[in-house]
PDB file of N, CA and C in Angstrom:
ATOM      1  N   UNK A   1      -0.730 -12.669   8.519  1.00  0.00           N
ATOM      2  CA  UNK A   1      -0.900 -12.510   7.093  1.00  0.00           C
ATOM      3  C   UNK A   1       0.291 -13.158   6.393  1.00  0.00           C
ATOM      4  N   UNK A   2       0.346 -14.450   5.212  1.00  0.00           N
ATOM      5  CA  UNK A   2       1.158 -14.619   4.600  1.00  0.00           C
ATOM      6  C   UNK A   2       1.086 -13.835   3.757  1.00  0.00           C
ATOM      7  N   UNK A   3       2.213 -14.020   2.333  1.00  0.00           N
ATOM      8  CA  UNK A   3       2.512 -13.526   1.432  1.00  0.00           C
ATOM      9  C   UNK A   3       1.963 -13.462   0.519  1.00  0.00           C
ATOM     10  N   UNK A   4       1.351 -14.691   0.213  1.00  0.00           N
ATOM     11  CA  UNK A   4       0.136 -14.208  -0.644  1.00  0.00           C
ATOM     12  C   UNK A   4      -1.217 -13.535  -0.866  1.00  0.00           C
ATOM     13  N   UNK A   5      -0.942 -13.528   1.129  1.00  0.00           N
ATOM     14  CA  UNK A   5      -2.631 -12.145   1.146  1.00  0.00           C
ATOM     15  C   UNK A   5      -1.852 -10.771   0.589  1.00  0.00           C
ATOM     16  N   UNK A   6      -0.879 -10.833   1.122  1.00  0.00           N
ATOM     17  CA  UNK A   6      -0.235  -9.491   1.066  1.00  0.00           C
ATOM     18  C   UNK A   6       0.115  -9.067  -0.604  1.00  0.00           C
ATOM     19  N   UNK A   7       0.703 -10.254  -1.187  1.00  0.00           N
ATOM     20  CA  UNK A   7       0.484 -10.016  -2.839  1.00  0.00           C
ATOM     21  C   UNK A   7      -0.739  -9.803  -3.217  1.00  0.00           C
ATOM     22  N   UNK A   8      -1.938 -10.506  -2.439  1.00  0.00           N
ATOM     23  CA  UNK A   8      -3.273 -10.448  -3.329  1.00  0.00           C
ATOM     24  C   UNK A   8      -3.589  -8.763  -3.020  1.00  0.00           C
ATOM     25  N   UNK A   9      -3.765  -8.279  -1.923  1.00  0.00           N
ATOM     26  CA  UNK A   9      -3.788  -7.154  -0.965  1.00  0.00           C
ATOM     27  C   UNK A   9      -3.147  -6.209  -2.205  1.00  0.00           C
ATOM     28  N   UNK A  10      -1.809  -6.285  -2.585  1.00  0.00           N
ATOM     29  CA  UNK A  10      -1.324  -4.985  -3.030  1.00  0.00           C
ATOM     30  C   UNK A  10      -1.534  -5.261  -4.675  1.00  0.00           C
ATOM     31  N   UNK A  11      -1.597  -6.435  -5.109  1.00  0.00           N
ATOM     32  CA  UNK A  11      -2.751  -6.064  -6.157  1.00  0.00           C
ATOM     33  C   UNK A  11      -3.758  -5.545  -6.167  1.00  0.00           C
ATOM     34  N   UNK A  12      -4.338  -5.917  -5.969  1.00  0.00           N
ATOM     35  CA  UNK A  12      -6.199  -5.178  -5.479  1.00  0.00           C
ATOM     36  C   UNK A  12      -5.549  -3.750  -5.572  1.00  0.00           C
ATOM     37  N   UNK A  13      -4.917  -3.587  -4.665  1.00  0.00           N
ATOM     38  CA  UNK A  13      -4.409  -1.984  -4.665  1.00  0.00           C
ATOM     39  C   UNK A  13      -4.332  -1.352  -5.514  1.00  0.00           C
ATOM     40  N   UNK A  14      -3.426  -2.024  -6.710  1.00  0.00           N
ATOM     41  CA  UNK A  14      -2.937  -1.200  -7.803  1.00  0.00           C
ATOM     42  C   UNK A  14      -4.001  -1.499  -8.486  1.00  0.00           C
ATOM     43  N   UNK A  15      -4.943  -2.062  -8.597  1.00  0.00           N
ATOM     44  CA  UNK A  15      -6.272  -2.760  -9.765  1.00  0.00           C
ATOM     45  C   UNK A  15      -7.068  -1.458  -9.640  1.00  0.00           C
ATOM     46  N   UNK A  16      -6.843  -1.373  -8.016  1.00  0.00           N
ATOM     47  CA  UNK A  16      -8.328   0.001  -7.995  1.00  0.00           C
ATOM     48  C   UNK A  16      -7.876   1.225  -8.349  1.00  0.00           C
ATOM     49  N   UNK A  17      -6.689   1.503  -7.617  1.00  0.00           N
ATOM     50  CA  UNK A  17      -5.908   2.676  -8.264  1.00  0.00           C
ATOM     51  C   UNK A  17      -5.908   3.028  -9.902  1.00  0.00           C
ATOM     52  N   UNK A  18      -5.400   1.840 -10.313  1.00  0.00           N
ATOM     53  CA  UNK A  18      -5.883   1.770 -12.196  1.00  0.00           C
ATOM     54  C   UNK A  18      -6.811   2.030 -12.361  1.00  0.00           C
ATOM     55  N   UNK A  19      -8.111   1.695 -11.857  1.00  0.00           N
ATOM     56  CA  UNK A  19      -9.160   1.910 -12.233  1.00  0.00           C
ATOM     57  C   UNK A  19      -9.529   3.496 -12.025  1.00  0.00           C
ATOM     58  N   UNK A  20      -9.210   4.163 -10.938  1.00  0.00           N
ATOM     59  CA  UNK A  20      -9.443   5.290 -10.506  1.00  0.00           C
ATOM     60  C   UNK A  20      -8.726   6.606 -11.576  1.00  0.00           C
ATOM     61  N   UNK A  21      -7.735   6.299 -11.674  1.00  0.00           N
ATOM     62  CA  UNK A  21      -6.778   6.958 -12.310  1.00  0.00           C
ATOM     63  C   UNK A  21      -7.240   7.024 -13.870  1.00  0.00           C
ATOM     64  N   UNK A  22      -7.923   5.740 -14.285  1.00  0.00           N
ATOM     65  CA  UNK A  22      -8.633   5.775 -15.817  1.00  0.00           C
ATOM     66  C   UNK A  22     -10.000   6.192 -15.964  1.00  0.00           C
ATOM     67  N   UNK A  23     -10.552   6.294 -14.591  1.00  0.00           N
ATOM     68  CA  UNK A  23     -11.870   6.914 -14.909  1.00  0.00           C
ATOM     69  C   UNK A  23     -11.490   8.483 -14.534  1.00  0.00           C
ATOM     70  N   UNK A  24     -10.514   9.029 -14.173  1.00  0.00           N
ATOM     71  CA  UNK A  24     -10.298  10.690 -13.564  1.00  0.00           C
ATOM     72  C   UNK A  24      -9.832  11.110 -15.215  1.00  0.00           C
ATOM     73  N   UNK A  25      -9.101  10.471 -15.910  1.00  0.00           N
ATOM     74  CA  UNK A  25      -8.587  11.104 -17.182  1.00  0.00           C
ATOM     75  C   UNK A  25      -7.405  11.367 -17.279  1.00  0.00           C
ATOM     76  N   UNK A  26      -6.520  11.253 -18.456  1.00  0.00           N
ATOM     77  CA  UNK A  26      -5.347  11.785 -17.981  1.00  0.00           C
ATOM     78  C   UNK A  26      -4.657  13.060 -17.824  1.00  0.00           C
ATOM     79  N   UNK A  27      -5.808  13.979 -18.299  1.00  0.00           N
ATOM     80  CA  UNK A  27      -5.807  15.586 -18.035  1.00  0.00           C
ATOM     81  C   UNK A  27      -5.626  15.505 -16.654  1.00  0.00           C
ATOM     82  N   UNK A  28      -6.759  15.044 -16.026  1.00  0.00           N
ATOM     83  CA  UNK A  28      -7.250  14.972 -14.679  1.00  0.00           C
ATOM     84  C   UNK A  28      -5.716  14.927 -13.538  1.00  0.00           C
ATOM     85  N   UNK A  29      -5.124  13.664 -14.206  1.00  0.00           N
ATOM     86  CA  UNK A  29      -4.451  13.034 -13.405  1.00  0.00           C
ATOM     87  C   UNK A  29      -2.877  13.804 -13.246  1.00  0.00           C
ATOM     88  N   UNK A  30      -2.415  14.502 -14.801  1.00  0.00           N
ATOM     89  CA  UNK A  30      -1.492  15.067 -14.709  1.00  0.00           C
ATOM     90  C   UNK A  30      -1.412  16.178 -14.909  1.00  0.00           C
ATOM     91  N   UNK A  31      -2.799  17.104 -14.162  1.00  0.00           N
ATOM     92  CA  UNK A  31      -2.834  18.629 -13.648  1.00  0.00           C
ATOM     93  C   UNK A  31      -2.618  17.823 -12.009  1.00  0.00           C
ATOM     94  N   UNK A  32      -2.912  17.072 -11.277  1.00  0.00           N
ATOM     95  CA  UNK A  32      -2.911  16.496 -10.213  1.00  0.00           C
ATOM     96  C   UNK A  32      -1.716  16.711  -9.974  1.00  0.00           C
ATOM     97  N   UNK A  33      -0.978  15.601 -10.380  1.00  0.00           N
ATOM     98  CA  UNK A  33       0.857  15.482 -10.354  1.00  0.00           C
ATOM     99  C   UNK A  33       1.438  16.505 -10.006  1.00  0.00           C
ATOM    100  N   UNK A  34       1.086  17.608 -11.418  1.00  0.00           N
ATOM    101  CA  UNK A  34       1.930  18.976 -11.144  1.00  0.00           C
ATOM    102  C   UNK A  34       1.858  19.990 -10.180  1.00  0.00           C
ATOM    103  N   UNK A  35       0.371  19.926  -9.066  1.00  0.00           N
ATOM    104  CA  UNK A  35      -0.222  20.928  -8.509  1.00  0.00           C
ATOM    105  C   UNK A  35       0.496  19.829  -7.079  1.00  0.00           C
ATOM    106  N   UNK A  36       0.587  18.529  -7.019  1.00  0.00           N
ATOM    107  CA  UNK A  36       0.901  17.894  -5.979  1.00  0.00           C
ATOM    108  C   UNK A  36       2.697  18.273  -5.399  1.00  0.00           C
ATOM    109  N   UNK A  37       3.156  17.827  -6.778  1.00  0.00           N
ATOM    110  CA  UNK A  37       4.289  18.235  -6.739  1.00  0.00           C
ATOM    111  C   UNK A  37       4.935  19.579  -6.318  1.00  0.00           C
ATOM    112  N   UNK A  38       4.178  20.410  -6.995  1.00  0.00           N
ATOM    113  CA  UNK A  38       4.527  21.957  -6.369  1.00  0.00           C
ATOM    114  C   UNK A  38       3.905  21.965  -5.174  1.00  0.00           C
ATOM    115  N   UNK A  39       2.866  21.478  -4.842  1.00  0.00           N
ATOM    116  CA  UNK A  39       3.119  21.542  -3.132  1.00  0.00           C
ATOM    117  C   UNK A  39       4.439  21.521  -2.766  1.00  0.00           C
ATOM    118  N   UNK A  40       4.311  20.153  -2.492  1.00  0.00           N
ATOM    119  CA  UNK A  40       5.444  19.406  -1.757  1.00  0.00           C
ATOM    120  C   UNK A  40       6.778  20.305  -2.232  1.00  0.00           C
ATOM    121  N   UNK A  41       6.989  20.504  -2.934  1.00  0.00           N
ATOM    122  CA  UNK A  41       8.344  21.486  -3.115  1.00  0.00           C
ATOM    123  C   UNK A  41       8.387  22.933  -2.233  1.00  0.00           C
ATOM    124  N   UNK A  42       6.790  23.244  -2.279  1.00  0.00           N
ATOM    125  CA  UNK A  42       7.275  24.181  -1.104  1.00  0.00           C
ATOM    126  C   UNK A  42       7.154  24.042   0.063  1.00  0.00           C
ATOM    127  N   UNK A  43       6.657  22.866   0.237  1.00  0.00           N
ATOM    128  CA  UNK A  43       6.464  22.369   1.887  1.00  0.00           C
ATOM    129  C   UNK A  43       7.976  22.161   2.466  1.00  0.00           C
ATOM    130  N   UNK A  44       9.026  22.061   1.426  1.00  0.00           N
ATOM    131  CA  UNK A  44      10.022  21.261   2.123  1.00  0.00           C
ATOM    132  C   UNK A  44      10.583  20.239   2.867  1.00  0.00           C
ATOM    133  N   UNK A  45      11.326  20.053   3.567  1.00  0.00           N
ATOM    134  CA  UNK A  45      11.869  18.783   3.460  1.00  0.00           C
ATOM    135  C   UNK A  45      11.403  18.390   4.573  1.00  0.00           C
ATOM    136  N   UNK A  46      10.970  19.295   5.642  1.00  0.00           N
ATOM    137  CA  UNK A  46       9.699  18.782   6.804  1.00  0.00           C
ATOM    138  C   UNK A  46       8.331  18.070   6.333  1.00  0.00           C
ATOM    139  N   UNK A  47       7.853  18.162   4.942  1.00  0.00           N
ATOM    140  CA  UNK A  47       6.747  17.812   4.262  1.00  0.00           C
ATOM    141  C   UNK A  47       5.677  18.374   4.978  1.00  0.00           C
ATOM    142  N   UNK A  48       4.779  17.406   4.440  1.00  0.00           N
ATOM    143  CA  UNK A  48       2.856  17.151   4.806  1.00  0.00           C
ATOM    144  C   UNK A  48       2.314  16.306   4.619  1.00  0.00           C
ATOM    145  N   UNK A  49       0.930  16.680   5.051  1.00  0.00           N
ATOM    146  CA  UNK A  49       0.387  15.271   4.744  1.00  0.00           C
ATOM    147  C   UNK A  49      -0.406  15.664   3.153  1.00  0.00           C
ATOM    148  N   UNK A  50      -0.654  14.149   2.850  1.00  0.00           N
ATOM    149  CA  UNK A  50      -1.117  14.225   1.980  1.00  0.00           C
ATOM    150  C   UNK A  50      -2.367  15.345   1.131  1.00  0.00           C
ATOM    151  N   UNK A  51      -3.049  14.536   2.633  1.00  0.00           N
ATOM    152  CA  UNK A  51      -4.389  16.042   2.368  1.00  0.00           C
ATOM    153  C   UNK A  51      -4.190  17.128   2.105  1.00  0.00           C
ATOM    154  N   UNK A  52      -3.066  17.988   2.973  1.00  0.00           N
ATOM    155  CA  UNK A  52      -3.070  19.472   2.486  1.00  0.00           C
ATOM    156  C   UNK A  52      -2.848  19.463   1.063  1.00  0.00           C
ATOM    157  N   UNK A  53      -1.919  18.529   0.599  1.00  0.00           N
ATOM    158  CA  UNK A  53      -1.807  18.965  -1.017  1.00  0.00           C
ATOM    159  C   UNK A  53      -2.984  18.383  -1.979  1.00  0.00           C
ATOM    160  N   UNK A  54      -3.895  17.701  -1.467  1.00  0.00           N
ATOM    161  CA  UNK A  54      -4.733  17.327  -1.835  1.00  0.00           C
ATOM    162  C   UNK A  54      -5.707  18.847  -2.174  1.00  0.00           C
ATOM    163  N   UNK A  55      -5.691  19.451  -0.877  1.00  0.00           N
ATOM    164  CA  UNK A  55      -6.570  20.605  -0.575  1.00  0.00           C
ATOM    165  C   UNK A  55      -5.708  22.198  -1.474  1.00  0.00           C
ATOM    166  N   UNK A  56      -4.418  21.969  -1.233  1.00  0.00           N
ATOM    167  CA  UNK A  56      -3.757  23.166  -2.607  1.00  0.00           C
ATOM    168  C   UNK A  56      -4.505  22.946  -3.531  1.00  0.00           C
ATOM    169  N   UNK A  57      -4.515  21.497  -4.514  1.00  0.00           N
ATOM    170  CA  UNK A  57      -4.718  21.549  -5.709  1.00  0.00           C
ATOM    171  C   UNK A  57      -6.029  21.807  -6.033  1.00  0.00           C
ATOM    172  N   UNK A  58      -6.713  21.523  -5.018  1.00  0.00           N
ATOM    173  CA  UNK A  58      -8.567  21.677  -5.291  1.00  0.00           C
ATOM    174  C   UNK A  58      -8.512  23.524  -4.829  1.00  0.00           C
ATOM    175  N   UNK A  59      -7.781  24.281  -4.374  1.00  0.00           N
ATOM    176  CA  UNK A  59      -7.819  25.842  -4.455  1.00  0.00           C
ATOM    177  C   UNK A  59      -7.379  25.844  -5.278  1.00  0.00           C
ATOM    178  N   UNK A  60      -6.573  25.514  -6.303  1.00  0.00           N
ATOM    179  CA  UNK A  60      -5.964  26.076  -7.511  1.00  0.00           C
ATOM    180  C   UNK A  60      -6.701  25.709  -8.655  1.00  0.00           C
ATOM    181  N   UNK A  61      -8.102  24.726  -8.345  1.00  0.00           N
ATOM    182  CA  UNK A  61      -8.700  25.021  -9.210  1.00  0.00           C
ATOM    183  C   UNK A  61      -9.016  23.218  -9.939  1.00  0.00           C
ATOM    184  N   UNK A  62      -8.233  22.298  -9.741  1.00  0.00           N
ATOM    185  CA  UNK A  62      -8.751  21.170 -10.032  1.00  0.00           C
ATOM    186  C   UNK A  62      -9.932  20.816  -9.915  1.00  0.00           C
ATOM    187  N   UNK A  63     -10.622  20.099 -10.906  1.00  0.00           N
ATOM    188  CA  UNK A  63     -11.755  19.646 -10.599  1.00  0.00           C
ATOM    189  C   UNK A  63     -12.042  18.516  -9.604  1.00  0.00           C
ATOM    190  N   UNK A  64     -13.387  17.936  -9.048  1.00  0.00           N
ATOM    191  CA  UNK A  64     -13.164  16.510  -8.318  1.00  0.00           C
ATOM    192  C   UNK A  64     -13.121  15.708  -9.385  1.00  0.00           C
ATOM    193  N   UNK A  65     -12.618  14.804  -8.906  1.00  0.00           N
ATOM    194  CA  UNK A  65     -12.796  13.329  -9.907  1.00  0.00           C
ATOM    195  C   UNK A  65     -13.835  12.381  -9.580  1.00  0.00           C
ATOM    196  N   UNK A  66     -13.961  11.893 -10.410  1.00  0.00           N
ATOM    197  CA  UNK A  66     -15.231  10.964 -10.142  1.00  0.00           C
ATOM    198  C   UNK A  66     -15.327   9.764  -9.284  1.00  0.00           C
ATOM    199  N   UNK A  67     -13.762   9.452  -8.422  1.00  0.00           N
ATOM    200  CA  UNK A  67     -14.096   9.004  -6.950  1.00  0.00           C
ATOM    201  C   UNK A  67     -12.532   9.549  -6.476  1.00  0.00           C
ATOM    202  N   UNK A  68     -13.198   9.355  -5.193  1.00  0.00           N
ATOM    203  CA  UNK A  68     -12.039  10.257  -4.661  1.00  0.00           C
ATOM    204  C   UNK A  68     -10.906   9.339  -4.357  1.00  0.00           C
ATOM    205  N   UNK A  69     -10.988   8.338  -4.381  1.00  0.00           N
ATOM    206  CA  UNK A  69     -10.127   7.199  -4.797  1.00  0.00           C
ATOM    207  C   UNK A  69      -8.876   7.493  -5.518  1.00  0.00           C
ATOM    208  N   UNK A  70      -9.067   8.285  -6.830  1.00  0.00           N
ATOM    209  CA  UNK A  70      -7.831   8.864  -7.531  1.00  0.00           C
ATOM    210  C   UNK A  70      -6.712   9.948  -6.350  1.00  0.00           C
ATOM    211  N   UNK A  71      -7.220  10.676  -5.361  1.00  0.00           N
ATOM    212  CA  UNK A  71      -6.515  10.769  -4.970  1.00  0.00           C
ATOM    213  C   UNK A  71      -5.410  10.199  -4.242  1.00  0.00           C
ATOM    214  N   UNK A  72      -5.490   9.141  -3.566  1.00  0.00           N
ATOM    215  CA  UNK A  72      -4.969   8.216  -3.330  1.00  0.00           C
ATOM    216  C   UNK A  72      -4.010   7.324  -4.599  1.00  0.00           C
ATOM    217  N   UNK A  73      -4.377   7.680  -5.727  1.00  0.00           N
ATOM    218  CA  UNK A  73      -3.573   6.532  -6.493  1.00  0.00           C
ATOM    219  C   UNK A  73      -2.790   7.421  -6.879  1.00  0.00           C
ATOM    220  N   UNK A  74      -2.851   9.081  -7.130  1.00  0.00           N
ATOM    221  CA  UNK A  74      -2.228  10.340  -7.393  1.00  0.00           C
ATOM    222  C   UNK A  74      -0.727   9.591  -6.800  1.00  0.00           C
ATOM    223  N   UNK A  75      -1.145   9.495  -4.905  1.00  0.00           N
ATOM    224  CA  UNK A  75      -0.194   9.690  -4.002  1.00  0.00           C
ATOM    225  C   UNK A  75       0.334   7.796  -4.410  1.00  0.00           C
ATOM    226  N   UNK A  76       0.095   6.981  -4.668  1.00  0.00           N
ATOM    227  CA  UNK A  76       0.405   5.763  -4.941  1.00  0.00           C
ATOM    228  C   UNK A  76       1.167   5.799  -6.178  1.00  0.00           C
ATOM    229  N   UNK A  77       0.839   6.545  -7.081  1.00  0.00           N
ATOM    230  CA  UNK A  77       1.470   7.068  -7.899  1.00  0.00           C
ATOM    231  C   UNK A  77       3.393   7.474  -7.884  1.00  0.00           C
ATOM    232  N   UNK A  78       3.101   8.589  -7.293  1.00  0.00           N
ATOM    233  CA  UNK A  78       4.043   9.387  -7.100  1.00  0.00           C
ATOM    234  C   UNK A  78       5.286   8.590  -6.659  1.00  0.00           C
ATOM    235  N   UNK A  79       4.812   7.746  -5.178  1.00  0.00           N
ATOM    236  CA  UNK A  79       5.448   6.961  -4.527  1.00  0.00           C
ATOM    237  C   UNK A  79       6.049   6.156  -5.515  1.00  0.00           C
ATOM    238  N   UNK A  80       5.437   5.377  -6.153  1.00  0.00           N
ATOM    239  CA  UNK A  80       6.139   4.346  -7.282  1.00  0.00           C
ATOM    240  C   UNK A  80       7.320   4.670  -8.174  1.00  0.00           C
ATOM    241  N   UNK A  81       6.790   5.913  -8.498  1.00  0.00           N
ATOM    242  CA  UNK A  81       7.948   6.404  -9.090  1.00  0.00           C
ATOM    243  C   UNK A  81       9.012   7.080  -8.578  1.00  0.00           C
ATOM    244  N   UNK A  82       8.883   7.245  -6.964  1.00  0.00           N
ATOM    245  CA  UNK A  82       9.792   7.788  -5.956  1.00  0.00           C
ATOM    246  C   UNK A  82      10.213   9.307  -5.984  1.00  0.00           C
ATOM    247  N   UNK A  83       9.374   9.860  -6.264  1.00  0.00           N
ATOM    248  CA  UNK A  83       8.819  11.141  -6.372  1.00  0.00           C
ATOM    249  C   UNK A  83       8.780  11.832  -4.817  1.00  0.00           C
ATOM    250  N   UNK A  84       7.790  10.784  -4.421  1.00  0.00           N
ATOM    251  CA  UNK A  84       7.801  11.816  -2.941  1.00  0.00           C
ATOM    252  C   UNK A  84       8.379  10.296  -2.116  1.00  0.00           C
ATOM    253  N   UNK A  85       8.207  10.387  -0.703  1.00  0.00           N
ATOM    254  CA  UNK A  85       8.742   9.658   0.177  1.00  0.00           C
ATOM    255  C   UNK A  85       8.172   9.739   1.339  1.00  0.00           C
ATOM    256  N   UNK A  86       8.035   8.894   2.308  1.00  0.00           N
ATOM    257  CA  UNK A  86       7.271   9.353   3.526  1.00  0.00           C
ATOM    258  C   UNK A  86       8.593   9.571   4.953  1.00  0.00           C
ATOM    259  N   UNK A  87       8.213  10.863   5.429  1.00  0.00           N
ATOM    260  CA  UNK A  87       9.507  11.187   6.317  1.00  0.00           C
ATOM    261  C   UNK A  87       9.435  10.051   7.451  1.00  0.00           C
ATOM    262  N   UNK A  88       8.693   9.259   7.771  1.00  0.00           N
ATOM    263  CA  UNK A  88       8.624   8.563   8.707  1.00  0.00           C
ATOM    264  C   UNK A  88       7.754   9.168  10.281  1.00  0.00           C
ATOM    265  N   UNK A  89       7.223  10.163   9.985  1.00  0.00           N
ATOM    266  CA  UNK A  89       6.424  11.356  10.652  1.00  0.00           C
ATOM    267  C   UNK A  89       5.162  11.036  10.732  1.00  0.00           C
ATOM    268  N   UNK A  90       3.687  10.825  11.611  1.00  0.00           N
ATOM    269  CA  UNK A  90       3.132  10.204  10.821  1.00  0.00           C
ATOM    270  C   UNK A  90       2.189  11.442  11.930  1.00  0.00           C
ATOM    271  N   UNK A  91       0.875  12.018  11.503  1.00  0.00           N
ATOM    272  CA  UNK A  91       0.282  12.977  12.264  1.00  0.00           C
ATOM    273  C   UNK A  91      -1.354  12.970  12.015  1.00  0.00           C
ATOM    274  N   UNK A  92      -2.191  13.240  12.623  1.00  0.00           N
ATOM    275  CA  UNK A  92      -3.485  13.224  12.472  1.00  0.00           C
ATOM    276  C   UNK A  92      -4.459  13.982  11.687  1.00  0.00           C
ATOM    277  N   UNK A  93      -5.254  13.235  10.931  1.00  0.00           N
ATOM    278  CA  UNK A  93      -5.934  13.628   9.193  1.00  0.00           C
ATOM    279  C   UNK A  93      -6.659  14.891  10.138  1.00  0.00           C
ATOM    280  N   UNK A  94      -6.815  15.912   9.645  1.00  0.00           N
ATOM    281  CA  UNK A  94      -7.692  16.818  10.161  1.00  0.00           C
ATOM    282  C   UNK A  94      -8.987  16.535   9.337  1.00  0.00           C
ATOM    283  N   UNK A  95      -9.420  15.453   8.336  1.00  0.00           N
ATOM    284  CA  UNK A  95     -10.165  15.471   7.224  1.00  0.00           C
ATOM    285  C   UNK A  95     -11.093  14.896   8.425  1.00  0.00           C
ATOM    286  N   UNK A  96     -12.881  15.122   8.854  1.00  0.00           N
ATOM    287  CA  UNK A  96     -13.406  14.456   9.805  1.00  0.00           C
ATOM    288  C   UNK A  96     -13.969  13.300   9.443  1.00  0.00           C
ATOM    289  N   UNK A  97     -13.860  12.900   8.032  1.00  0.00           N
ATOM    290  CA  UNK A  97     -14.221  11.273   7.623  1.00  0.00           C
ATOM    291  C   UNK A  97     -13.161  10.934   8.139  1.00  0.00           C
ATOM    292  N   UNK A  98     -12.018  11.119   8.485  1.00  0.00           N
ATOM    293  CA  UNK A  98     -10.803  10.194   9.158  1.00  0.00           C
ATOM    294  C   UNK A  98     -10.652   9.693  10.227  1.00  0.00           C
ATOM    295  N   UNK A  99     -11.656  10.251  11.514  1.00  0.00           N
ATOM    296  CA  UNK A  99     -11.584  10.595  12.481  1.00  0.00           C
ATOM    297  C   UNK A  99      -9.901  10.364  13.216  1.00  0.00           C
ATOM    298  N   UNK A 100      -9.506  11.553  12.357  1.00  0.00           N
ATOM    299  CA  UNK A 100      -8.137  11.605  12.922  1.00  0.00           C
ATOM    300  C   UNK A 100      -7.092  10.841  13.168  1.00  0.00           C
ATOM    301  N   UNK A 101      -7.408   9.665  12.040  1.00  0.00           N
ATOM    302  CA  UNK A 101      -6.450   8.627  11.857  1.00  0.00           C
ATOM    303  C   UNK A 101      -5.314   9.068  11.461  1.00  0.00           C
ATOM    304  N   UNK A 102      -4.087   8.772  12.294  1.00  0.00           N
ATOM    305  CA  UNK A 102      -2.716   8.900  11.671  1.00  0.00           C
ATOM    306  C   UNK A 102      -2.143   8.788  10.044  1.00  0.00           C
ATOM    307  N   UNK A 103      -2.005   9.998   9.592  1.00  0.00           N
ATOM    308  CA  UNK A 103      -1.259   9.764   8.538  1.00  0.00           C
ATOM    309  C   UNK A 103      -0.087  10.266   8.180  1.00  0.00           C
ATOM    310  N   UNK A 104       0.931   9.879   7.296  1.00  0.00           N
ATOM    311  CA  UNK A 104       2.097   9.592   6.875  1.00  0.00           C
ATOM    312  C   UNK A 104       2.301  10.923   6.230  1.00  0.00           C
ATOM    313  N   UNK A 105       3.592  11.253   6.866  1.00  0.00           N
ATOM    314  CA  UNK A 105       3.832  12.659   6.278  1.00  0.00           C
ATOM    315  C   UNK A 105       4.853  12.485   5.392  1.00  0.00           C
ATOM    316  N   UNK A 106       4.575  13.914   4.041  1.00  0.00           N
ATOM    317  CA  UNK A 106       5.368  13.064   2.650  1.00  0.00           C
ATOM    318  C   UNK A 106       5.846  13.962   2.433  1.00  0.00           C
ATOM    319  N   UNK A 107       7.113  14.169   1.772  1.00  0.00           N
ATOM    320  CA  UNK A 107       8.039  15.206   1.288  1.00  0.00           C
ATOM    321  C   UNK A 107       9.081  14.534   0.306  1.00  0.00           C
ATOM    322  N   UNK A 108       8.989  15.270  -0.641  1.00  0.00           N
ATOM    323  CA  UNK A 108       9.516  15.113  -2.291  1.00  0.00           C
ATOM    324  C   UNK A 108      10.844  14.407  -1.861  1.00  0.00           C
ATOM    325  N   UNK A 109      11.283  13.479  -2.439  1.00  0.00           N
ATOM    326  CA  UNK A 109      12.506  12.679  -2.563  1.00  0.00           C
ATOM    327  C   UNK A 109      13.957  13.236  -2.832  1.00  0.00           C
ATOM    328  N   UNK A 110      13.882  13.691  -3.415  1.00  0.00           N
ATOM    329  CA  UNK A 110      15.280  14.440  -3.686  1.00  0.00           C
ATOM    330  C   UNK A 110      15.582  16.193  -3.236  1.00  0.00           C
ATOM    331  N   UNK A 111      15.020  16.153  -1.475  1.00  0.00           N
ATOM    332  CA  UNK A 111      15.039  17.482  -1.010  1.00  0.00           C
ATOM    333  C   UNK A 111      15.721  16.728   0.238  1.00  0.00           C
TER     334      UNK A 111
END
């Protein structure tokens, strides 16, 4: 892969994420943030994966969004602004659309 797949690649990224993030709302998006965030603050500095805080915020009552895509840009999100961080940990999605693909375990940046 040169550099310009990889620029085209992480555009696309942020294009869909934009898109996701503007069709969820910005109610949507920053009850998300705050319910994500308080995860991860009590997960500590061992973190999680994404999903579980995915799965807090939908018990506490978030609605779905209209693709589940926003969750992902939630966590693309966050990252950008260096919010959370990935411990370098990386462990298997219990989600069974994943089939247990490795994912990146995340814990808040300044813990």
């Amino acid at each position: 892969m040169n550099n310009t797949q990889l620029e085209l690649g992480l555009a696309l990224r942020d294009e869909g994420a934009k898109i996701a993030l503007a069709n969820a709302g910005d109610d949507w998006h920053n009850t998300a943030i705050i319910l994500v965030l308080k995860y991860f603050a009590a997960a500590g500095w061992k973190g999680a994966l994404f999903e579980d805080a995915r799965e807090y915020a939908i018990k506490c009552g978030i609605s779905a969004p209209p693709s589940p895509n926003a969750w992902g840009a939630v966590a693309l999100a966050l990252s950008k602004r260096n919010l959370i961080t990935r411990t370098g940990v990386m462990l298997p999605s219990r989600a069974v659309r994943s089939h247990a693909r490795a994912q990146p375990v995340w814990r808040l940046t300044n813990i």
